[in-house]
C-alpha atoms as a PDB file:
ATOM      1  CA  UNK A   1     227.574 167.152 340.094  1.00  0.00           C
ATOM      2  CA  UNK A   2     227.650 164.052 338.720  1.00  0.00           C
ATOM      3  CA  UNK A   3     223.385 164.214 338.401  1.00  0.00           C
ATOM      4  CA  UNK A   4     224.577 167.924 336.214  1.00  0.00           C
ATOM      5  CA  UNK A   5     227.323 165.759 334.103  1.00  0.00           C
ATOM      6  CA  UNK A   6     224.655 163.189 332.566  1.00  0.00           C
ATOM      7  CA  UNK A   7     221.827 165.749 331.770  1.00  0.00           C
ATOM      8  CA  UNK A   8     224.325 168.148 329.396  1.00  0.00           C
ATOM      9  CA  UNK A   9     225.532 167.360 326.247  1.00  0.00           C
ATOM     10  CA  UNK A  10     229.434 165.505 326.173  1.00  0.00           C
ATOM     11  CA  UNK A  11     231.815 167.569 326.340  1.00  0.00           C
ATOM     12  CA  UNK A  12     230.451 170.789 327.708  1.00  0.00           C
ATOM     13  CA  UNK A  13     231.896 170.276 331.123  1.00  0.00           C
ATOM     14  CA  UNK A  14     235.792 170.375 330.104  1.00  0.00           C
ATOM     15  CA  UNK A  15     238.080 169.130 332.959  1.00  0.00           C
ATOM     16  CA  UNK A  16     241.193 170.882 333.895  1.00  0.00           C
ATOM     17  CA  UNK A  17     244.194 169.036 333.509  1.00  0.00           C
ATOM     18  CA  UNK A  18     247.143 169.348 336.247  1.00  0.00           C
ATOM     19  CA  UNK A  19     250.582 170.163 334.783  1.00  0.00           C
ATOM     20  CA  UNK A  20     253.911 170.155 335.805  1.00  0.00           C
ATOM     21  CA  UNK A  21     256.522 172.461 335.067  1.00  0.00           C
ATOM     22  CA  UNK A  22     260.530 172.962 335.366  1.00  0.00           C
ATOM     23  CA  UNK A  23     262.325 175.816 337.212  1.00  0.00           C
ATOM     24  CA  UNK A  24     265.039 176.035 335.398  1.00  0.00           C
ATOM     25  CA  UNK A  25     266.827 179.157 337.300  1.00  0.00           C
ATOM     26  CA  UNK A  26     266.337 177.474 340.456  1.00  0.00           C
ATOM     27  CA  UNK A  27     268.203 174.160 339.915  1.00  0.00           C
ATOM     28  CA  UNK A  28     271.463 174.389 341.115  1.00  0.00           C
ATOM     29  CA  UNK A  29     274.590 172.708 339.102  1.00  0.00           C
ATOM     30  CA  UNK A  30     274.876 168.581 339.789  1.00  0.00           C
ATOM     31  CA  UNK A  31     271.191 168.844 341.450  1.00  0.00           C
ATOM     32  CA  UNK A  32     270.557 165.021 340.624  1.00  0.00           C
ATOM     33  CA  UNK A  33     273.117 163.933 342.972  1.00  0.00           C
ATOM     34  CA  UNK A  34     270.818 165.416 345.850  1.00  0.00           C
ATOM     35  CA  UNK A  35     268.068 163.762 344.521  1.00  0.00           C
ATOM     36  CA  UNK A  36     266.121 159.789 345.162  1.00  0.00           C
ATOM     37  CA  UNK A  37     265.916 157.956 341.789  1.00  0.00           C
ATOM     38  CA  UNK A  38     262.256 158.994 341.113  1.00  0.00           C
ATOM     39  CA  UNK A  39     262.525 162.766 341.338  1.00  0.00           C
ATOM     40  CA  UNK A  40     265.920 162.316 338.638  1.00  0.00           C
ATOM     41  CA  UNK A  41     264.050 160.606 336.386  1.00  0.00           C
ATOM     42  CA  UNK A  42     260.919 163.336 336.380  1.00  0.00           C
ATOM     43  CA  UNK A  43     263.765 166.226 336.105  1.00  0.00           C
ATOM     44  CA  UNK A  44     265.321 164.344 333.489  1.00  0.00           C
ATOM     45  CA  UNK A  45     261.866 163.924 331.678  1.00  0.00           C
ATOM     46  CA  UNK A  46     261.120 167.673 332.047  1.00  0.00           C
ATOM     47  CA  UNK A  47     264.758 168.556 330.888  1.00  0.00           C
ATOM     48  CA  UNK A  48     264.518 166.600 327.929  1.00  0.00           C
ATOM     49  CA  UNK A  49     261.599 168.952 326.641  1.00  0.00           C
ATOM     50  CA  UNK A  50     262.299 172.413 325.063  1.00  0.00           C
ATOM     51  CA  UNK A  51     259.887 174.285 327.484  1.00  0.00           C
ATOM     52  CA  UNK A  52     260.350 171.973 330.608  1.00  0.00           C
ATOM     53  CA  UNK A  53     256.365 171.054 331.177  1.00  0.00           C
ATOM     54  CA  UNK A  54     254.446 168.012 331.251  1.00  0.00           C
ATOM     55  CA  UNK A  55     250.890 166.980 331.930  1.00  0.00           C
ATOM     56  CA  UNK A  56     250.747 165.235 335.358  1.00  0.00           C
ATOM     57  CA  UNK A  57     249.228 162.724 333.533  1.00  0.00           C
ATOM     58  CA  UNK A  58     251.662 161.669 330.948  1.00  0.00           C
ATOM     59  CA  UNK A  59     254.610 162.012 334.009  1.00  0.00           C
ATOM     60  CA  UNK A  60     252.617 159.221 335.453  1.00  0.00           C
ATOM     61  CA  UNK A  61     252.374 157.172 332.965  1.00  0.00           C
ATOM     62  CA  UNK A  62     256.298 157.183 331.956  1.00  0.00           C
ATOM     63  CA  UNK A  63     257.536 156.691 335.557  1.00  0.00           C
ATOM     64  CA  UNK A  64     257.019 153.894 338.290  1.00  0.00           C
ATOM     65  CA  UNK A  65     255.661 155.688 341.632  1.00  0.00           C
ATOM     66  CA  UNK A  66     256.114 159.517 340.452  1.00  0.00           C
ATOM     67  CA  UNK A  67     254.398 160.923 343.471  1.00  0.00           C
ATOM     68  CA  UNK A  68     257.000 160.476 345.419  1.00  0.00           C
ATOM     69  CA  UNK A  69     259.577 162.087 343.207  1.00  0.00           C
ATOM     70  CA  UNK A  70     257.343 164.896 342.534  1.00  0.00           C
ATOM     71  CA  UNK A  71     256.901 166.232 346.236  1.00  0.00           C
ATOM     72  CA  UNK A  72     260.753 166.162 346.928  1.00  0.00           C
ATOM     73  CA  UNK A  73     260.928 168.518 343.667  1.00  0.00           C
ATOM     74  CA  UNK A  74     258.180 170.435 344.548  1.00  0.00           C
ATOM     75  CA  UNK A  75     259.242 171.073 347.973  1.00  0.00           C
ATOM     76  CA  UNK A  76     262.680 171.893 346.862  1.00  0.00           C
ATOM     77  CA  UNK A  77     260.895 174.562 344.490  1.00  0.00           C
ATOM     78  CA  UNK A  78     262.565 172.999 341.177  1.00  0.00           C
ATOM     79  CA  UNK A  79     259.058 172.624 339.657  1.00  0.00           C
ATOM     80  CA  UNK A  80     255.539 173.696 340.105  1.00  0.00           C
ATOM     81  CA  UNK A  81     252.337 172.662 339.855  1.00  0.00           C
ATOM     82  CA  UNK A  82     249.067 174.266 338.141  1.00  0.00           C
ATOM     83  CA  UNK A  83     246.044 173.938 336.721  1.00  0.00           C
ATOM     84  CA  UNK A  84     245.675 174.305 333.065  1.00  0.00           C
ATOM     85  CA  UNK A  85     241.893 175.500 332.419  1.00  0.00           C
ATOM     86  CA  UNK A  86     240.012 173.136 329.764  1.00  0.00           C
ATOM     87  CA  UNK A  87     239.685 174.073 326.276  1.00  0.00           C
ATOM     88  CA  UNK A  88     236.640 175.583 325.432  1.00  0.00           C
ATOM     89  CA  UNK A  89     234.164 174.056 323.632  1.00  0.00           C
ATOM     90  CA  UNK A  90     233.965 175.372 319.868  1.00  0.00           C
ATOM     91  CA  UNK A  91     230.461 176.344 318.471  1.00  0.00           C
ATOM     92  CA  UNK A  92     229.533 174.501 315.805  1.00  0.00           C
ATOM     93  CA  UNK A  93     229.525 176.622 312.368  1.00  0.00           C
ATOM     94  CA  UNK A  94     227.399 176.553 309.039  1.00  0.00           C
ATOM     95  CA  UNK A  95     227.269 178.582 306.444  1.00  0.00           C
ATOM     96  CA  UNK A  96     224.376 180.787 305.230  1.00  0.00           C
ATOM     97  CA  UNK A  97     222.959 183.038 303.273  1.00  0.00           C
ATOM     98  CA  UNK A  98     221.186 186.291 303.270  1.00  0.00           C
ATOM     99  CA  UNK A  99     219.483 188.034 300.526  1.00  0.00           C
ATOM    100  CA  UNK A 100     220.173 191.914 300.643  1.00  0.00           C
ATOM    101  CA  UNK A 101     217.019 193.719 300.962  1.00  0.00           C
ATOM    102  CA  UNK A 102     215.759 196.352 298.404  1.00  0.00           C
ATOM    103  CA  UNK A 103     218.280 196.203 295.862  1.00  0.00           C
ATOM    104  CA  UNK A 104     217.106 196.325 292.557  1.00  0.00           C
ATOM    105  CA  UNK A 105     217.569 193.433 289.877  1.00  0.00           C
ATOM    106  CA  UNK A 106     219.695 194.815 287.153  1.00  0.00           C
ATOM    107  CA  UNK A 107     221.833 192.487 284.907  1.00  0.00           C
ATOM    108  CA  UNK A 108     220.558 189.250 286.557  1.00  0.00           C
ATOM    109  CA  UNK A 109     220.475 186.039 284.545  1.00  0.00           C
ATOM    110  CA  UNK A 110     216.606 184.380 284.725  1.00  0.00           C
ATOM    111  CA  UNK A 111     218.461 181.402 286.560  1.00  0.00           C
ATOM    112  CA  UNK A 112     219.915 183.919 289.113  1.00  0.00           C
ATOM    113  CA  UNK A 113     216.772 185.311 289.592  1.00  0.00           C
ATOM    114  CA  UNK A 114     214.826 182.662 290.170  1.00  0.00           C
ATOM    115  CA  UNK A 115     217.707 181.376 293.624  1.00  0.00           C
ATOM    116  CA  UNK A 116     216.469 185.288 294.770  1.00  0.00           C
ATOM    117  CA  UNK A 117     213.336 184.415 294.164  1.00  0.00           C
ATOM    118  CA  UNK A 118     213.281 181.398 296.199  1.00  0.00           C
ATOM    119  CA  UNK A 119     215.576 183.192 299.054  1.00  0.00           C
ATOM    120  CA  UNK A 120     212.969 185.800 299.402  1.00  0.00           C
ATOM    121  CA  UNK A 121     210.247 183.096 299.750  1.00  0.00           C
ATOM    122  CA  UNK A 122     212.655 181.521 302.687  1.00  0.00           C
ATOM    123  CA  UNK A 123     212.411 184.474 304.470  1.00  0.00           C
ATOM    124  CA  UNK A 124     215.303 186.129 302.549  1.00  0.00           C
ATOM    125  CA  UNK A 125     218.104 183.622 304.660  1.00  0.00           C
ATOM    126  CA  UNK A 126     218.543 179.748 305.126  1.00  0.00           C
ATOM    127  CA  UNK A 127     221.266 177.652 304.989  1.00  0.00           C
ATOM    128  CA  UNK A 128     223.772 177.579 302.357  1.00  0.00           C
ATOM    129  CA  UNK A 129     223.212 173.748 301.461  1.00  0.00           C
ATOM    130  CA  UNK A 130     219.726 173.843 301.634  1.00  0.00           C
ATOM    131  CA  UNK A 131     219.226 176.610 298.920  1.00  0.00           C
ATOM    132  CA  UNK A 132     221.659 174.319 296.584  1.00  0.00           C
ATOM    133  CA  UNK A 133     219.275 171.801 297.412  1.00  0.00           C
ATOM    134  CA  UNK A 134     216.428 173.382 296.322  1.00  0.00           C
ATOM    135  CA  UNK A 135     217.461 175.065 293.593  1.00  0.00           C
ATOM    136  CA  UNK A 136     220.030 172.339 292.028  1.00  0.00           C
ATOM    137  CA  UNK A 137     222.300 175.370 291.718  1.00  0.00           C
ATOM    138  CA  UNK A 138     226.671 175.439 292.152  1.00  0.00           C
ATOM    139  CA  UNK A 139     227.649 177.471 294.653  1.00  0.00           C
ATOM    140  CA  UNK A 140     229.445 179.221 291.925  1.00  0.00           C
ATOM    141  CA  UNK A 141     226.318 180.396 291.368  1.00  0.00           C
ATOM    142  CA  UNK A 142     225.966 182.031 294.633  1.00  0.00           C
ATOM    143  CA  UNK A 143     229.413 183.297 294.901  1.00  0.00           C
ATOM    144  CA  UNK A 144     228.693 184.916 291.724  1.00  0.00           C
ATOM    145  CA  UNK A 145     225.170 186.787 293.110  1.00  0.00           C
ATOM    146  CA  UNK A 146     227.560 187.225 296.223  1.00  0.00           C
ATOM    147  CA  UNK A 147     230.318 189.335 294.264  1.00  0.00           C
ATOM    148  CA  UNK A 148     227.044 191.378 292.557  1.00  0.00           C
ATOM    149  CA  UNK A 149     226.000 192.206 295.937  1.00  0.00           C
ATOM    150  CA  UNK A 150     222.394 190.629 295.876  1.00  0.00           C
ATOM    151  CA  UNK A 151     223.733 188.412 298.776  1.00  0.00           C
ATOM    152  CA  UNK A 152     225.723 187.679 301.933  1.00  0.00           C
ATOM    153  CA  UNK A 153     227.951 184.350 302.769  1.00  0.00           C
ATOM    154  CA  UNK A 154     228.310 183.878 306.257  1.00  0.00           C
ATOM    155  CA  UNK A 155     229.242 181.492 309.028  1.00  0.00           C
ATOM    156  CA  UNK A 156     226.647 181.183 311.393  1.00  0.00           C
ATOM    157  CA  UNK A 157     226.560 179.255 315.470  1.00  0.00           C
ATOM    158  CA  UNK A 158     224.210 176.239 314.726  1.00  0.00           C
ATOM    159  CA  UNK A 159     222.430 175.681 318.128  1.00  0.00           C
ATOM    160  CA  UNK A 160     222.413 172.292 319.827  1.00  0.00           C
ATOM    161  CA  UNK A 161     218.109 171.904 318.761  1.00  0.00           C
ATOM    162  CA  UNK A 162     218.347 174.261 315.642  1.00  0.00           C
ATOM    163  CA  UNK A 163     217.212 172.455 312.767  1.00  0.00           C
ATOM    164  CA  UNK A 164     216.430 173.711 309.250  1.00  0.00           C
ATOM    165  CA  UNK A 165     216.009 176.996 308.699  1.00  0.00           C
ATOM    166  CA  UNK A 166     213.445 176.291 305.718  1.00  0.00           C
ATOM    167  CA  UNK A 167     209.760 176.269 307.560  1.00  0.00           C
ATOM    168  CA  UNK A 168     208.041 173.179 307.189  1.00  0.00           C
ATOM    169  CA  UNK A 169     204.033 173.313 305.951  1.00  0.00           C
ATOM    170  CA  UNK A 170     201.536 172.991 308.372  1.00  0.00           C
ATOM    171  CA  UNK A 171     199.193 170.934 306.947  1.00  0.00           C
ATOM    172  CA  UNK A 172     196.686 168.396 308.487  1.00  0.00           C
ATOM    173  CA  UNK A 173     197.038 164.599 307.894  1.00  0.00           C
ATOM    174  CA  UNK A 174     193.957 162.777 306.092  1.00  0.00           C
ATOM    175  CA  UNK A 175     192.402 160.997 309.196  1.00  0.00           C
ATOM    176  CA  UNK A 176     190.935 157.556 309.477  1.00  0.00           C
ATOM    177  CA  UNK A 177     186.994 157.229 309.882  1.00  0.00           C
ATOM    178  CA  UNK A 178     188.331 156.277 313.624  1.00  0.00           C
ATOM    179  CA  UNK A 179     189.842 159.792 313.710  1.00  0.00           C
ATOM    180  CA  UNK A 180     187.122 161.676 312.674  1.00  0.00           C
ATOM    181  CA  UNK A 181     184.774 160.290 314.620  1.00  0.00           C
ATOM    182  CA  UNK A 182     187.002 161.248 317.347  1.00  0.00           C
ATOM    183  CA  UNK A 183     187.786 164.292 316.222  1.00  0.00           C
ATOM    184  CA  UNK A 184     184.328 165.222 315.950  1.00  0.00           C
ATOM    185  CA  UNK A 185     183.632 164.042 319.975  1.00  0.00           C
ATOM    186  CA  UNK A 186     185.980 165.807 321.189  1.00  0.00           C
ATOM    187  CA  UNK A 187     184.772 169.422 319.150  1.00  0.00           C
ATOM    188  CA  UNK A 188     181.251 168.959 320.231  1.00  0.00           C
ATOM    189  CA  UNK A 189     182.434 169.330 324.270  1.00  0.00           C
ATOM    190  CA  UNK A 190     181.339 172.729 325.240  1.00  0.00           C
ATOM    191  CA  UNK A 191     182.755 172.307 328.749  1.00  0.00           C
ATOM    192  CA  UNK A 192     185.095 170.657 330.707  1.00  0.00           C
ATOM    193  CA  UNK A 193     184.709 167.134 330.579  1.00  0.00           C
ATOM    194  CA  UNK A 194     187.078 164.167 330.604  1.00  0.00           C
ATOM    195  CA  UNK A 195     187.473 162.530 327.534  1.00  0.00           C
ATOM    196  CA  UNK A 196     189.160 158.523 327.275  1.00  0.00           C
ATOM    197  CA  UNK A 197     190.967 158.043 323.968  1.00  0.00           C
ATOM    198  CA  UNK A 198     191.359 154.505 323.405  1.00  0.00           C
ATOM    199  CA  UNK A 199     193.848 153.153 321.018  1.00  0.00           C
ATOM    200  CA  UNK A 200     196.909 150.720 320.615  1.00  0.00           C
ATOM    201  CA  UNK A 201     199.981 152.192 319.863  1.00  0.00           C
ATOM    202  CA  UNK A 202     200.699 153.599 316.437  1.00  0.00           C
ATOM    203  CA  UNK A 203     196.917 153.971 315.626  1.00  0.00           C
ATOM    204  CA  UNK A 204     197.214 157.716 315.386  1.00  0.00           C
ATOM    205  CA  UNK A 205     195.813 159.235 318.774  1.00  0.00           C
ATOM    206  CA  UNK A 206     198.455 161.769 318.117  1.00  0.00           C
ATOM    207  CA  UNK A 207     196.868 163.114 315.124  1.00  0.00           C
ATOM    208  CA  UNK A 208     193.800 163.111 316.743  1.00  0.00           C
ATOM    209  CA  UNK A 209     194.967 165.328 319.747  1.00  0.00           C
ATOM    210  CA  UNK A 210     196.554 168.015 317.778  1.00  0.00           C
ATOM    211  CA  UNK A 211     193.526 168.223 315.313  1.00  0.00           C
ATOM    212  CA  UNK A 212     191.400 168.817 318.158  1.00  0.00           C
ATOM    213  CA  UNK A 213     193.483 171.605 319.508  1.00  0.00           C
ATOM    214  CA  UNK A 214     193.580 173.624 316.447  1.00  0.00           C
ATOM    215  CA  UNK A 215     190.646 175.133 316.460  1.00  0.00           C
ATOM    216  CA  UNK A 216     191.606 176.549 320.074  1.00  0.00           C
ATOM    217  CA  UNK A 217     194.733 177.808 318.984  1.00  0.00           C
ATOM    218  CA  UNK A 218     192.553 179.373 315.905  1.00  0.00           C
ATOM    219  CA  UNK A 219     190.669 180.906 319.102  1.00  0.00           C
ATOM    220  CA  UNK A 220     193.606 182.490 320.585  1.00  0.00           C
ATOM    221  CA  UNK A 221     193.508 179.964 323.282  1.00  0.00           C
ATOM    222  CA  UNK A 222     196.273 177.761 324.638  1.00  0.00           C
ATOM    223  CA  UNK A 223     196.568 173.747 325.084  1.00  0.00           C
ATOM    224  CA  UNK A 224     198.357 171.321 327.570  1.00  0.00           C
ATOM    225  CA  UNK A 225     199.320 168.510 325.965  1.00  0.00           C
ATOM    226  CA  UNK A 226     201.219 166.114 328.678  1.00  0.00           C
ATOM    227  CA  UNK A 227     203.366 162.816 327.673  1.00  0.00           C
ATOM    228  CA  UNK A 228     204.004 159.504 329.458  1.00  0.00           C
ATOM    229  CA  UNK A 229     207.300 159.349 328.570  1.00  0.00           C
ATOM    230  CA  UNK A 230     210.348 161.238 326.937  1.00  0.00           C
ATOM    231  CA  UNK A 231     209.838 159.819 323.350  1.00  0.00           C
ATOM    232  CA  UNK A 232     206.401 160.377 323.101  1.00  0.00           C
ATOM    233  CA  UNK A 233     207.422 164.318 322.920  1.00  0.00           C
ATOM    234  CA  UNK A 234     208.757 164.690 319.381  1.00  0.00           C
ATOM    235  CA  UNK A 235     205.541 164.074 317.143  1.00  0.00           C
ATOM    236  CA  UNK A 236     203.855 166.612 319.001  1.00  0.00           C
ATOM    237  CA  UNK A 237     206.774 168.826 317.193  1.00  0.00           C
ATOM    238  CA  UNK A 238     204.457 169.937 314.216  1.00  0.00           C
ATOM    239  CA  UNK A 239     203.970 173.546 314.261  1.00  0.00           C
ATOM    240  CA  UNK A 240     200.757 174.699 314.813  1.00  0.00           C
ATOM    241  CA  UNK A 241     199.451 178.667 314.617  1.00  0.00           C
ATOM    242  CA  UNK A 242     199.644 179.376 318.943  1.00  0.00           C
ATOM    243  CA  UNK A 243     200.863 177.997 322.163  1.00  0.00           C
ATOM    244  CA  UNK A 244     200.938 174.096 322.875  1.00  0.00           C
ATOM    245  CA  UNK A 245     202.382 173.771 326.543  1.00  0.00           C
ATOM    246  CA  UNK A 246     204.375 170.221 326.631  1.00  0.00           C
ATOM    247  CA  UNK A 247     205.409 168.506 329.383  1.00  0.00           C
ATOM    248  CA  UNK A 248     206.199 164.912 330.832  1.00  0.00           C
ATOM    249  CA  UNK A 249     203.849 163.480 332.865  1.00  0.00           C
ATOM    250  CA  UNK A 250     203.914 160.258 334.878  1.00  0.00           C
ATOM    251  CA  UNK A 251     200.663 158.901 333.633  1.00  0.00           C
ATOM    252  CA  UNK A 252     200.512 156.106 331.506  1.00  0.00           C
END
């Protein structure tokens, strides 16, 4: 459990929290004159609030040695313990926007326009923020193309790796003569054959391994590309056109 606890995100296990609460019907007239010191003082706490229940917790924390008091009221059935189940984590919202398909342009101003323009280039939906961005528009603007029904406002989950929803260019990096020599070794292989890439860190072997897989994605063929350790992983993010299998290895 505890192994379970570390590798989710805080907050996603919620803990149920033990609570206490009064019987009122069940207390009989001049009960605290049955009772030891402790369990008065938790009936008096519960008493003194409108609907009779505490956490366990705070009980504990305003009187000395509760336990005690608490099992001669809960054996004499004037309270009773349960379990209140943990509040569920809330998904996290943003809003977006999406363009309404096939609707023609009538009484648009150019500026309005051109936000469609660039919504339909996105795919026809991003985030609300990022269009702004782009655009150096008000969201007046959008409210406005909203109420004309060219688009839709909405609050959308954002998921724990989502990022942006604009796609980011897939375009190759100008490589050292290193590289390319490199590069060019590793292309000319027409079987298997293990290959040492030598290089301190930060001198771009990175670069060098996912410009030699992309003409076998181009192929229709699939890569492994394996990392020493857990922060090695995200500059092999890039998209590429295919499949690049990632996974940790042990190797260094």
């Amino acid at each position: 459990m505890q192994v379970i606890k570390v590798a989710l995100p805080p907050g996603l296990l919620g803990r149920s929290q033990r609570r206490i609460c009064l019987q009122p019907d069940l207390i009989p007239p001049s009960a605290h004159i049955f009772l030891h010191a402790t369990a008065q003082q938790i009936l008096t706490l519960l008493q003194s609030q409108r609907n009779g229940d505490y956490s366990w917790q705070y009980i504990q924390r305003q009187i000395r040695g509760a336990n005690r008091g608490l099992k001669d009221l809960l054996q004499r059935g004037w309270v009773k313990s349960y379990l209140e189940a943990p509040t569920p984590v809330r998904p996290k919202q943003k809003q977006a926007i999406t363009g309404v398909a096939n609707l023609p342009i009538v009484d648009l101003t150019c500026r309005q326009q051109e936000i469609l323009s660039v919504l339909k280039r996105q795919g026809g939906e991003m985030w609300l923020q990022e269009l702004l961005q782009i655009c150096q528009a008000s969201s007046s603007v959008l409210k406005t193309l909203e109420r004309k029904g060219y688009v839709v406002i909405h609050s959308r989950e954002v998921l724990r790796l989502e990022s942006s929803a604009i796609p980011v260019a897939d375009q190759n990096k100008i490589l050292t003569p290193e590289q390319t020599a490199a590069v060019e070794a590793i292309s000319h292989l027409t079987s298997y054959a293990p290959t040492l890439l030598h290089g301190v860190t930060g001198s771009g072997k990175t670069e060098v391994y996912l410009q030699a897989i992309r003409p076998l994605l181009s192929q229709g063929k699939s890569a492994l590309v394996l990392v020493p350790e857990i922060r090695a992983n995200p500059p092999t993010h890039r998209p590429l056109s295919g499949k690049i299998w990632r996974s940790r290895s042990s190797l260094s």
